[in-house]
Protein backbone atom coordinates (compact mmCIF):
# COMPACT_ATOMS: atom_id res chain seq x y z
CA UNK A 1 25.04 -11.09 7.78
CA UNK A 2 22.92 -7.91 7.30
CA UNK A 3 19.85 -7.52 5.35
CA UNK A 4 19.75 -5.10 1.92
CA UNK A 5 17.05 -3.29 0.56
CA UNK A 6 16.22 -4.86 -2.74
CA UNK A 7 12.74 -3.02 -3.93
CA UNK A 8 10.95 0.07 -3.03
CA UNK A 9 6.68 -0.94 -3.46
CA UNK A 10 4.54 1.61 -3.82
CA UNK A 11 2.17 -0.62 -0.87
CA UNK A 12 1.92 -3.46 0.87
CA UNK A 13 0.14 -5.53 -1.31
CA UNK A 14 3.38 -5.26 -4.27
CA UNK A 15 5.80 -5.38 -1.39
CA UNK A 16 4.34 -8.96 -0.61
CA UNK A 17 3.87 -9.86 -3.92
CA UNK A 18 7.78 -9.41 -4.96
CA UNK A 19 8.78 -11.45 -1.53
CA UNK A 20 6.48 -14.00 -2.68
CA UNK A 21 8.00 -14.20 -5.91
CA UNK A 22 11.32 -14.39 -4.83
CA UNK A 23 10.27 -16.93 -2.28
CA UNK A 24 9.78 -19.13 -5.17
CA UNK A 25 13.73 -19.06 -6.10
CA UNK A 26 14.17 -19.67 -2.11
CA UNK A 27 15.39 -16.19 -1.35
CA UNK A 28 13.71 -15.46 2.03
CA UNK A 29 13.51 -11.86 2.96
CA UNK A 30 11.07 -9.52 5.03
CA UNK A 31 8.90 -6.07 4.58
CA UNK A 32 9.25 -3.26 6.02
CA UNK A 33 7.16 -0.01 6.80
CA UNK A 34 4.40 -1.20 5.34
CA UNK A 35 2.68 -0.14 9.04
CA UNK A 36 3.91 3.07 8.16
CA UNK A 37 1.11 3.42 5.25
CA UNK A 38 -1.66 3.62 8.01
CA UNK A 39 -0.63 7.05 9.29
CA UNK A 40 -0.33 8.58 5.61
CA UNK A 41 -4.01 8.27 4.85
CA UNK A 42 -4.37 7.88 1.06
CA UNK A 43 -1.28 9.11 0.13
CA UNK A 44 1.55 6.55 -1.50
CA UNK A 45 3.75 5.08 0.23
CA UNK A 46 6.50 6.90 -0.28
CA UNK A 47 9.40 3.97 -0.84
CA UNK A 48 8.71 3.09 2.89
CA UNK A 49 7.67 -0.29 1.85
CA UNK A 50 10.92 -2.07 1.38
CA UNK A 51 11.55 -5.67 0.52
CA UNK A 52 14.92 -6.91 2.30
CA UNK A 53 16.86 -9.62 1.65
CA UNK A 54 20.15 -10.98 2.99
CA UNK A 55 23.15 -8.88 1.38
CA UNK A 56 24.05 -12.94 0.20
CA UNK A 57 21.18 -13.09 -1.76
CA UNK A 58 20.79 -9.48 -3.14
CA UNK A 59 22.18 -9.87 -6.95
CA UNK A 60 20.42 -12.99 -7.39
CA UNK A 61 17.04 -10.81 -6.05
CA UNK A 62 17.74 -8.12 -8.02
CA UNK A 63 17.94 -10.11 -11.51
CA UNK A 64 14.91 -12.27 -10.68
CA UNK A 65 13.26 -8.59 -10.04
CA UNK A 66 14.57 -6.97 -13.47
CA UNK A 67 13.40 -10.16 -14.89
CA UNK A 68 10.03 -9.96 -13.94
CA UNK A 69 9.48 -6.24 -14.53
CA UNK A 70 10.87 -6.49 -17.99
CA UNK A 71 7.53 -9.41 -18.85
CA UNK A 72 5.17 -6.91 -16.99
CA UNK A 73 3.02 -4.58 -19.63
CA UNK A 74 3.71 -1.23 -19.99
CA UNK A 75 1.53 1.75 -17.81
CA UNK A 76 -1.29 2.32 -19.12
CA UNK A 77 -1.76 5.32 -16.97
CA UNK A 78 0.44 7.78 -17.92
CA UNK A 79 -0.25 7.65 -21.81
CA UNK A 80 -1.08 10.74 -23.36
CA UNK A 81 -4.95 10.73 -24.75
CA UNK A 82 -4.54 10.85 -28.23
CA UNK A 83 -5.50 14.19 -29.88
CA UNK A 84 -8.53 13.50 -31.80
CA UNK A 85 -9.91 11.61 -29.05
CA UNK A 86 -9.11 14.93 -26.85
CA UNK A 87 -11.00 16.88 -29.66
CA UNK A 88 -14.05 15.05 -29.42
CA UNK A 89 -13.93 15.23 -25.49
CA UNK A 90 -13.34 19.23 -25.61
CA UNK A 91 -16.44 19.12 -27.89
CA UNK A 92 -18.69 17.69 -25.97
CA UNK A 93 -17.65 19.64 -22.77
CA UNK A 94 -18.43 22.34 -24.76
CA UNK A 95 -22.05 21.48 -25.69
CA UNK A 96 -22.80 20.23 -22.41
CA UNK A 97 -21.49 23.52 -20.59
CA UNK A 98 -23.08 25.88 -23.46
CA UNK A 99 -26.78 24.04 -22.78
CA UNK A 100 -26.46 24.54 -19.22
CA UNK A 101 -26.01 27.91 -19.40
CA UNK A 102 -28.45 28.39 -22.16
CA UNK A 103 -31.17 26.61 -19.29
CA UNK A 104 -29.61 29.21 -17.16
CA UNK A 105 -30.13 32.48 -19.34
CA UNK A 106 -33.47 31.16 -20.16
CA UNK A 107 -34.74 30.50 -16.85
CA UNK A 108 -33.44 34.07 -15.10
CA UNK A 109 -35.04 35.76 -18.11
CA UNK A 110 -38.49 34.17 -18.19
CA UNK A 111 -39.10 34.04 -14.20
């Protein structure tokens, strides 16, 4: 009986976290690459963190995974900054850039 990959983490840490939660429906399984992480600095991993589980117990690992990402919130960090928020931003770049170089054109001038 061979092992299957059933999830690609993004580290370590959510590669144990999924075993651990499918530990808790007694589906044993393993990690692997997550050494591999080391020699890639800060990058991500890649998909070379993979959870495996025996081929037996991969379509009862994979519903018990599409079961818990479907209760997990949304990502917050891809939403788009909404556009008057944006605004305001761009505004006070702008005032913050213009009074640093109005420092600068008065200082070269005077000295």
């Amino acid at each position: 009986m061979g092992m299957k990959s059933v999830y690609e983490a993004s580290s370590g840490l959510d590669g144990h976290m999924i075993l651990n939660l499918l530990e808790q429906y007694r589906i044993a399984g393993r990690i692997e690459g997550e050494h591999l992480q080391g020699g890639m600095g800060e990058l991500q991993a890649l998909g070379f963190v993979r959870v495996m589980v025996n081929e037996d117990d991969y379509d009862q690992a994979k519903q018990i995974i599409r079961e818990w990402e479907a209760l997990q919130p949304p990502d917050e960090t891809n939403t788009p900054v909404p556009r008057d928020t944006m605004g305001i931003q761009l505004f006070f770049a702008g005032v913050i850039i213009g009074a640093a170089l109005m420092y600068w054109l008065l200082k070269t001038t005077a000295g």
